[in-house]
C-alpha atoms as a PDB file:
ATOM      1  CA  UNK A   1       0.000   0.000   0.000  1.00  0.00           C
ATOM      2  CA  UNK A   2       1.026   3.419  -0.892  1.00  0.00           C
ATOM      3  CA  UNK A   3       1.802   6.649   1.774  1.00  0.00           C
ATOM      4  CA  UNK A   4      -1.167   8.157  -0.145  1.00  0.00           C
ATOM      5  CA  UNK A   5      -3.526   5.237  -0.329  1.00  0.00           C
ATOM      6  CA  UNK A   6      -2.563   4.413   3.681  1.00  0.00           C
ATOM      7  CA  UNK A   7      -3.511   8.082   4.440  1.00  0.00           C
ATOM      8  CA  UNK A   8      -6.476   7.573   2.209  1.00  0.00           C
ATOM      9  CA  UNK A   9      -7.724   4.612   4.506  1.00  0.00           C
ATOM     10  CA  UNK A  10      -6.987   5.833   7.894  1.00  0.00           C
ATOM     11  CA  UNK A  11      -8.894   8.996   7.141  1.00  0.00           C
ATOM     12  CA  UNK A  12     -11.813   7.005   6.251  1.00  0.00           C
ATOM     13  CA  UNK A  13     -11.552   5.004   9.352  1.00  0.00           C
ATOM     14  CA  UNK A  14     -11.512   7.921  11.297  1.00  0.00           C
ATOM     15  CA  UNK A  15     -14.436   9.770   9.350  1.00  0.00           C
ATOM     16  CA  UNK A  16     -16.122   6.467   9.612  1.00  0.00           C
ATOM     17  CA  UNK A  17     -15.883   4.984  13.126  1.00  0.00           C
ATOM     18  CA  UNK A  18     -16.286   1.233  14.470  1.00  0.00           C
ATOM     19  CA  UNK A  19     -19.604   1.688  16.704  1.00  0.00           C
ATOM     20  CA  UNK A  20     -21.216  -0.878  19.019  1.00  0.00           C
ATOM     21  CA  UNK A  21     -24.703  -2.014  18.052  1.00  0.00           C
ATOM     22  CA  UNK A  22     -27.570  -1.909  20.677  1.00  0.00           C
ATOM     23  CA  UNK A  23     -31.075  -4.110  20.574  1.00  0.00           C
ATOM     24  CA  UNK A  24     -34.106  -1.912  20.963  1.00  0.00           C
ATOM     25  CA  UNK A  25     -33.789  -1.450  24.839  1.00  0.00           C
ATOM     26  CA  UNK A  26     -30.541   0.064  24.215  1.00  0.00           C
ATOM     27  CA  UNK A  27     -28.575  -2.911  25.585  1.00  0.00           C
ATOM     28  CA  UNK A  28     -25.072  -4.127  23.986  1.00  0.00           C
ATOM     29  CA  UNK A  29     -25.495  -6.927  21.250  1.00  0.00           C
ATOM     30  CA  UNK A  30     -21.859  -7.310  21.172  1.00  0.00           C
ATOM     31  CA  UNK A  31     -22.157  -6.605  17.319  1.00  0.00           C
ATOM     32  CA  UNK A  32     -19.918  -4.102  16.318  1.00  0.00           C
ATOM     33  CA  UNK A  33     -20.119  -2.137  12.586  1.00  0.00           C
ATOM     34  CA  UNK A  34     -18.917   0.651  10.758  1.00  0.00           C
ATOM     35  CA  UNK A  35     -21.351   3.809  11.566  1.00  0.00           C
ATOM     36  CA  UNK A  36     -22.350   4.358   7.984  1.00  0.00           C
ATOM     37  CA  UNK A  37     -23.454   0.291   7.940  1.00  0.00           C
ATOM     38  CA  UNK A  38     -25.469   1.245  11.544  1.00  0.00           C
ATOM     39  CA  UNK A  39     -26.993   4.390   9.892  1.00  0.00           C
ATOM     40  CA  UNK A  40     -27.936   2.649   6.305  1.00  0.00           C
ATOM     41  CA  UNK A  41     -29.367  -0.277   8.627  1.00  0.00           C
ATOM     42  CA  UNK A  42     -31.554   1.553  11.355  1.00  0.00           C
ATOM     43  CA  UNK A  43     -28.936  -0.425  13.561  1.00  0.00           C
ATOM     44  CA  UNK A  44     -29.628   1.174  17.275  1.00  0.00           C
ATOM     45  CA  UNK A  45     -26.654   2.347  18.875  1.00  0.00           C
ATOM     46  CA  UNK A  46     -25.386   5.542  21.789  1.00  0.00           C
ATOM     47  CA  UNK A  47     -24.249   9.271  21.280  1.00  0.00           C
ATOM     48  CA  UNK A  48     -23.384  11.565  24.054  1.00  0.00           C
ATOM     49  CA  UNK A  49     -24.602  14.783  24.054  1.00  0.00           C
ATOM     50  CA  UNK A  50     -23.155  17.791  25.878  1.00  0.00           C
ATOM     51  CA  UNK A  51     -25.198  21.033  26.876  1.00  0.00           C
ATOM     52  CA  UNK A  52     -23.050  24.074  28.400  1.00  0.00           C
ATOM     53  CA  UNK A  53     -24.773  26.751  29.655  1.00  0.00           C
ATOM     54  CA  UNK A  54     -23.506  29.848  31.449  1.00  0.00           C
ATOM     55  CA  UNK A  55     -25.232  31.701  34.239  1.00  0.00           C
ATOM     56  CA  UNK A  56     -25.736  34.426  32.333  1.00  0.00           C
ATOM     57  CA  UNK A  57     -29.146  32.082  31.471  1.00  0.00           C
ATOM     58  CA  UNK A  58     -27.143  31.051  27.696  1.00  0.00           C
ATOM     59  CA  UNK A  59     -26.578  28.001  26.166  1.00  0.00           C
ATOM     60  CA  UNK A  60     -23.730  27.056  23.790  1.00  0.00           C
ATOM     61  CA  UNK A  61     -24.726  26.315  20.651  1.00  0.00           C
ATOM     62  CA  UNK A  62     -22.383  24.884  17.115  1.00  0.00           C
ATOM     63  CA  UNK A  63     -22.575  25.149  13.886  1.00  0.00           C
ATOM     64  CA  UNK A  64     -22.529  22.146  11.721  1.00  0.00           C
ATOM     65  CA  UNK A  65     -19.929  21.966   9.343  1.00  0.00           C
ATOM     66  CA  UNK A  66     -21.048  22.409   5.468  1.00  0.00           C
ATOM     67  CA  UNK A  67     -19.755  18.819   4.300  1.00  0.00           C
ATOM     68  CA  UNK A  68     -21.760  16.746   7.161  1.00  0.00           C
ATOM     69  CA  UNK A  69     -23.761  14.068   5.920  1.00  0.00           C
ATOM     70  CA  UNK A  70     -26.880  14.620   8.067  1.00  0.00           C
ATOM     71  CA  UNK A  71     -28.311  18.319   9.011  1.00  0.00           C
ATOM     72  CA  UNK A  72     -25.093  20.577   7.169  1.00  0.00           C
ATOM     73  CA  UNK A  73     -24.889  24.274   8.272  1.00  0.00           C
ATOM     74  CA  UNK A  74     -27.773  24.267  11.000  1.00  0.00           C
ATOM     75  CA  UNK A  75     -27.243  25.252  14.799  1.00  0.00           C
ATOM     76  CA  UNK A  76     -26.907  22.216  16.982  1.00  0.00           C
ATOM     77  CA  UNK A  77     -25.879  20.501  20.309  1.00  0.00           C
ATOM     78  CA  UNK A  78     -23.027  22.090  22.080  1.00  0.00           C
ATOM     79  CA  UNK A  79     -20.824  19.077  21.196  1.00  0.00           C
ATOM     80  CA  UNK A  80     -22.683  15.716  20.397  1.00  0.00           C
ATOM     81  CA  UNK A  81     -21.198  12.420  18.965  1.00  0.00           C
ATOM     82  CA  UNK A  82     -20.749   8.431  18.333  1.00  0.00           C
ATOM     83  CA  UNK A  83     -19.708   6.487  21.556  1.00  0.00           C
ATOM     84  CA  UNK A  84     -16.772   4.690  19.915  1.00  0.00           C
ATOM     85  CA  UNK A  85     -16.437   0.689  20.004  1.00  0.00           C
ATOM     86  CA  UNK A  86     -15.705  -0.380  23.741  1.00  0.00           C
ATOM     87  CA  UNK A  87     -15.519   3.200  24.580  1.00  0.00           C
ATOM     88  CA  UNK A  88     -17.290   4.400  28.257  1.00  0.00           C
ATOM     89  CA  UNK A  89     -19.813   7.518  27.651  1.00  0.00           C
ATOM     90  CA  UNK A  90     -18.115   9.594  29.839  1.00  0.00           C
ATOM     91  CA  UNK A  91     -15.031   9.264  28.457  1.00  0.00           C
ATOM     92  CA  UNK A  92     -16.426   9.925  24.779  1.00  0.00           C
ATOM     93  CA  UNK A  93     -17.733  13.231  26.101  1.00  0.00           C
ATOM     94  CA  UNK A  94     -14.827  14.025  27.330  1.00  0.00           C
ATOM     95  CA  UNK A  95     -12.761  13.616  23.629  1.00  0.00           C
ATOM     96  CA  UNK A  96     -15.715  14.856  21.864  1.00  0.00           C
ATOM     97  CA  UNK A  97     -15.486  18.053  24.064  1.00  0.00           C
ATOM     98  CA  UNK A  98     -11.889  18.154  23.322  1.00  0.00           C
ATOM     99  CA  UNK A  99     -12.031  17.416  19.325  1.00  0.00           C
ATOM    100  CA  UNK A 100     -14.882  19.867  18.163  1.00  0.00           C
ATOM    101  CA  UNK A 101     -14.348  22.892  20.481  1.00  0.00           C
ATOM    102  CA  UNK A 102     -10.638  22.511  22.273  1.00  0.00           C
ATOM    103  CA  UNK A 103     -12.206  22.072  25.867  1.00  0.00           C
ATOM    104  CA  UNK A 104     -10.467  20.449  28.495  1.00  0.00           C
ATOM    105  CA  UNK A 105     -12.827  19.586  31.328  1.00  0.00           C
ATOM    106  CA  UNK A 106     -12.428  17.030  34.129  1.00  0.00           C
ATOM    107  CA  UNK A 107     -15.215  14.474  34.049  1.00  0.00           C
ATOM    108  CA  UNK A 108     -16.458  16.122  37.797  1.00  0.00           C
ATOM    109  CA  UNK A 109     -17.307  18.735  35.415  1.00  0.00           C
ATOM    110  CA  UNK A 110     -19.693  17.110  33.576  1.00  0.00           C
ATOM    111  CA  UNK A 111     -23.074  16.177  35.075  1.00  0.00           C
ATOM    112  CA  UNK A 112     -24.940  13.065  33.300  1.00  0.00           C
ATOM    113  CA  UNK A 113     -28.578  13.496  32.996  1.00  0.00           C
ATOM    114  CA  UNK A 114     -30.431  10.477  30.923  1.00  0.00           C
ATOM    115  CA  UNK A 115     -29.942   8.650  28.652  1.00  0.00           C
ATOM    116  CA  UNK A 116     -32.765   9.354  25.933  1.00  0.00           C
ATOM    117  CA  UNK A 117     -34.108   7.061  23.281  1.00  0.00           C
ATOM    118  CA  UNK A 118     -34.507   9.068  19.710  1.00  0.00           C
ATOM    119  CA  UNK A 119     -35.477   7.381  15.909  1.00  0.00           C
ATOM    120  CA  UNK A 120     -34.387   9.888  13.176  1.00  0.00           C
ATOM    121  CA  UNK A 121     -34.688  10.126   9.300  1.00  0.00           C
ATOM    122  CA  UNK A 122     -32.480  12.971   9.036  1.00  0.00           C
ATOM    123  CA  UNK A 123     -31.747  12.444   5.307  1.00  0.00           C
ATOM    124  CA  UNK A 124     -32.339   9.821   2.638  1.00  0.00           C
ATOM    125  CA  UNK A 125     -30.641   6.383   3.206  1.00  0.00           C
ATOM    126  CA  UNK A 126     -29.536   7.765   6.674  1.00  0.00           C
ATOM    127  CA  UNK A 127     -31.711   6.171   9.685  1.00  0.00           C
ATOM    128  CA  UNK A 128     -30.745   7.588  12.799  1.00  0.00           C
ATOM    129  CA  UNK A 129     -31.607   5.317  15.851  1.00  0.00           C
ATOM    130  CA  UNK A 130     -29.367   6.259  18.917  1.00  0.00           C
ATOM    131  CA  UNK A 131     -29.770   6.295  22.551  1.00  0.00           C
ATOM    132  CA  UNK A 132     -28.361   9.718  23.631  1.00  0.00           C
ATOM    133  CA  UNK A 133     -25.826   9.924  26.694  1.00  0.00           C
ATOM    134  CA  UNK A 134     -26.910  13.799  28.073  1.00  0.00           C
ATOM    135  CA  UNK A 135     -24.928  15.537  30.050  1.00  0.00           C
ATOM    136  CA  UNK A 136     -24.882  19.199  31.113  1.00  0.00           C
ATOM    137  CA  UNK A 137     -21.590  21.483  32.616  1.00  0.00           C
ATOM    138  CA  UNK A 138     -20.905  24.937  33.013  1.00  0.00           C
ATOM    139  CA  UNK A 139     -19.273  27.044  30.381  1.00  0.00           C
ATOM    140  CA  UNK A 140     -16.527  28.867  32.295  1.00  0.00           C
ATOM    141  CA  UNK A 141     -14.393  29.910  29.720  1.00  0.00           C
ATOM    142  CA  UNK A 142     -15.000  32.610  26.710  1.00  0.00           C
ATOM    143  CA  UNK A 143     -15.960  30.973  23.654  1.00  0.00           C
ATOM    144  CA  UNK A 144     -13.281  33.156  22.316  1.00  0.00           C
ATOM    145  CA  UNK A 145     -10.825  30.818  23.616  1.00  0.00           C
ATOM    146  CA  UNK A 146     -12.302  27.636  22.191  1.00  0.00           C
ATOM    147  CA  UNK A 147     -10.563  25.801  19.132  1.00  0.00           C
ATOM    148  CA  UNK A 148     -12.975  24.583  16.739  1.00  0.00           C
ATOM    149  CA  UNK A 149     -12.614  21.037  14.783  1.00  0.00           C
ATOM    150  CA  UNK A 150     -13.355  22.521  11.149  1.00  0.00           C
ATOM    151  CA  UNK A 151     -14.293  19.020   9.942  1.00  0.00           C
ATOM    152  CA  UNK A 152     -17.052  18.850  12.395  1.00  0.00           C
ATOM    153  CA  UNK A 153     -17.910  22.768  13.507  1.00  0.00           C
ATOM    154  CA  UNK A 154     -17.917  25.613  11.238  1.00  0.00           C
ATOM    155  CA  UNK A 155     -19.116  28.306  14.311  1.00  0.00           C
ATOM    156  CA  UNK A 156     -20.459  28.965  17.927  1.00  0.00           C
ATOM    157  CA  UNK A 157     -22.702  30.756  19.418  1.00  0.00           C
ATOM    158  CA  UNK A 158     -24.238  31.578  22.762  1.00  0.00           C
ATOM    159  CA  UNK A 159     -27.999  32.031  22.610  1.00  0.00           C
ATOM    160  CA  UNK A 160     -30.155  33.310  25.696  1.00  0.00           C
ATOM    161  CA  UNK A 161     -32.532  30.790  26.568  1.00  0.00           C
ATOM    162  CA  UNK A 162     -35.378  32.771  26.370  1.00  0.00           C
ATOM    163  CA  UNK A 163     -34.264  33.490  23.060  1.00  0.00           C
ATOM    164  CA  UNK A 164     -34.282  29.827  21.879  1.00  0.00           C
ATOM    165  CA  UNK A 165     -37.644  29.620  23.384  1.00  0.00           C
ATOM    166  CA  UNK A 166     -39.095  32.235  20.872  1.00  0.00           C
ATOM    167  CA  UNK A 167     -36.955  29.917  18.097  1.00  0.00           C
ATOM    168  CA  UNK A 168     -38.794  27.170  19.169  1.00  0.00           C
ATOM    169  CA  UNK A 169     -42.163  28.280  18.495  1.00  0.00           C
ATOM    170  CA  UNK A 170     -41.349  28.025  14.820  1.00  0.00           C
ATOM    171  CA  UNK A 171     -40.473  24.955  13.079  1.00  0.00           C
ATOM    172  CA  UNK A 172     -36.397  24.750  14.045  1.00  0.00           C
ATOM    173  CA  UNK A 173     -35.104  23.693  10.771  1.00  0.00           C
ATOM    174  CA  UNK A 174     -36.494  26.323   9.155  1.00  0.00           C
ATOM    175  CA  UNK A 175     -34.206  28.735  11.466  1.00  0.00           C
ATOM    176  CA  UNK A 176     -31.356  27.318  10.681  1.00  0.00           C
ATOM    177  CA  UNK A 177     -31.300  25.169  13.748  1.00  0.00           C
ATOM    178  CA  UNK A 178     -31.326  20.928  13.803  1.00  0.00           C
ATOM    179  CA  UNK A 179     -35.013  19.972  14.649  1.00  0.00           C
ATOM    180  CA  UNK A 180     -34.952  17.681  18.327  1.00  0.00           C
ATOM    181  CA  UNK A 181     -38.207  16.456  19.900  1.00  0.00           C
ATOM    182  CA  UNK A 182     -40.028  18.920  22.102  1.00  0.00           C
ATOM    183  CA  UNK A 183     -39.971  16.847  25.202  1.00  0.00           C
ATOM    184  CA  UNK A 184     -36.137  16.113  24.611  1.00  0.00           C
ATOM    185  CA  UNK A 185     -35.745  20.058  24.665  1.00  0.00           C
ATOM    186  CA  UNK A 186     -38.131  20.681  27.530  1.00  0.00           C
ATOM    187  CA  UNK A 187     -36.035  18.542  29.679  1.00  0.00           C
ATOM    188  CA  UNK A 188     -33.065  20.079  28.698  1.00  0.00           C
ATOM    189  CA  UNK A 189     -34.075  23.439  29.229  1.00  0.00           C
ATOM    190  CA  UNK A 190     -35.610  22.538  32.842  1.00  0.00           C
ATOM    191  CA  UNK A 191     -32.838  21.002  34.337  1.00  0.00           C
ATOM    192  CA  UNK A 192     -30.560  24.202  32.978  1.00  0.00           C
ATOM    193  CA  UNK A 193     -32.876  26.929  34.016  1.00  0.00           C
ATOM    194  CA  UNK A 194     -32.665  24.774  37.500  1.00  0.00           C
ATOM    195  CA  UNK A 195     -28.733  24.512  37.673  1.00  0.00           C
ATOM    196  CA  UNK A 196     -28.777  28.534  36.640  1.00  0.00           C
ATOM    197  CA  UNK A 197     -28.502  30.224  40.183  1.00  0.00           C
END
């Protein structure tokens, strides 16, 4: 093999990541596939998602990168991704933090919520059924100072939550933000608005 076909490879093993598989309940199958296979198959497997909010009443929100396969240029999730093969969830929040916005946090710092079932069709081919890993932490530092992955995150923003609120009573994708079930958001929002002092 080539330097430029190895390079080739391990950049599509990276883009496309080993995943384990989950039955229905959102147990472990011990099947592990590519994530493209698990998201061409409907194949159930876990995500984390990560929330910060500041207690200035904002969350964090990124913006996905143009070449993303599912939901391109809209407003999203702090930081969200795939729970790699074997990987704990903790642990993938912790790189995912790191990877897409150049965070360092210490895992006292992050405070696990749920874990939340969600089915998705987000575009054709592509079905989306994950069990989410939330968790929430405090944004201490400026998002001037974070480092964004340009593969993954083309921009940030902090958004008042009464601000989303007034976003949400419009269909979100058509505001340029990634559409998420209205009791998934409620929950988020309460147990914010709760930590907020």
């Amino acid at each position: 093999m080539t330097a430029n076909a190895l390079f080739y490879f391990n950049a599509n093993i990276m883009a496309d990541e080993l995943i384990d598989i989950l039955n229905e309940h959102g147990e472990a199958t011990e099947d592990v596939r590519l994530k493209s296979e698990a998201h061409r198959l409907g194949l159930y497997h876990a995500s984390v998602h990560i929330w910060f909010y500041t207690q200035h009443k904002e969350l964090l929100f990124q913006k996905r990168a143009e070449n993303k396969d599912t939901y391109p240029g809209l407003w999203d999730i702090s930081v969200a991704g795939h729970i790699s093969a074997g990987e704990n969830p903790k642990t993938s929040a912790i790189r995912e933090i790191q990877e897409e916005i150049g965070l360092s946090i210490m895992d006292h710092e992050l405070d696990f919520l749920k874990i939340y079932p969600s089915q998705k069709r987000p575009a054709p081919g592509i079905i989306d059924n994950e069990f989410h890993h939330i968790y929430l932490s405090e944004l201490k530092t400026p998002i001037t100072e974070l480092t964004l992955q340009k593969e993954e995150v083309s921009d940030i923003q902090l958004l008042r939550i009464e601000e989303f609120e007034e976003i949400r009573k419009r269909p979100l994708q058509n505001q340029g933000y990634v559409p998420h079930d209205s009791e998934y958001l409620d929950l988020i929002l309460k147990e914010i608005t709760n930590r907020i002092e």
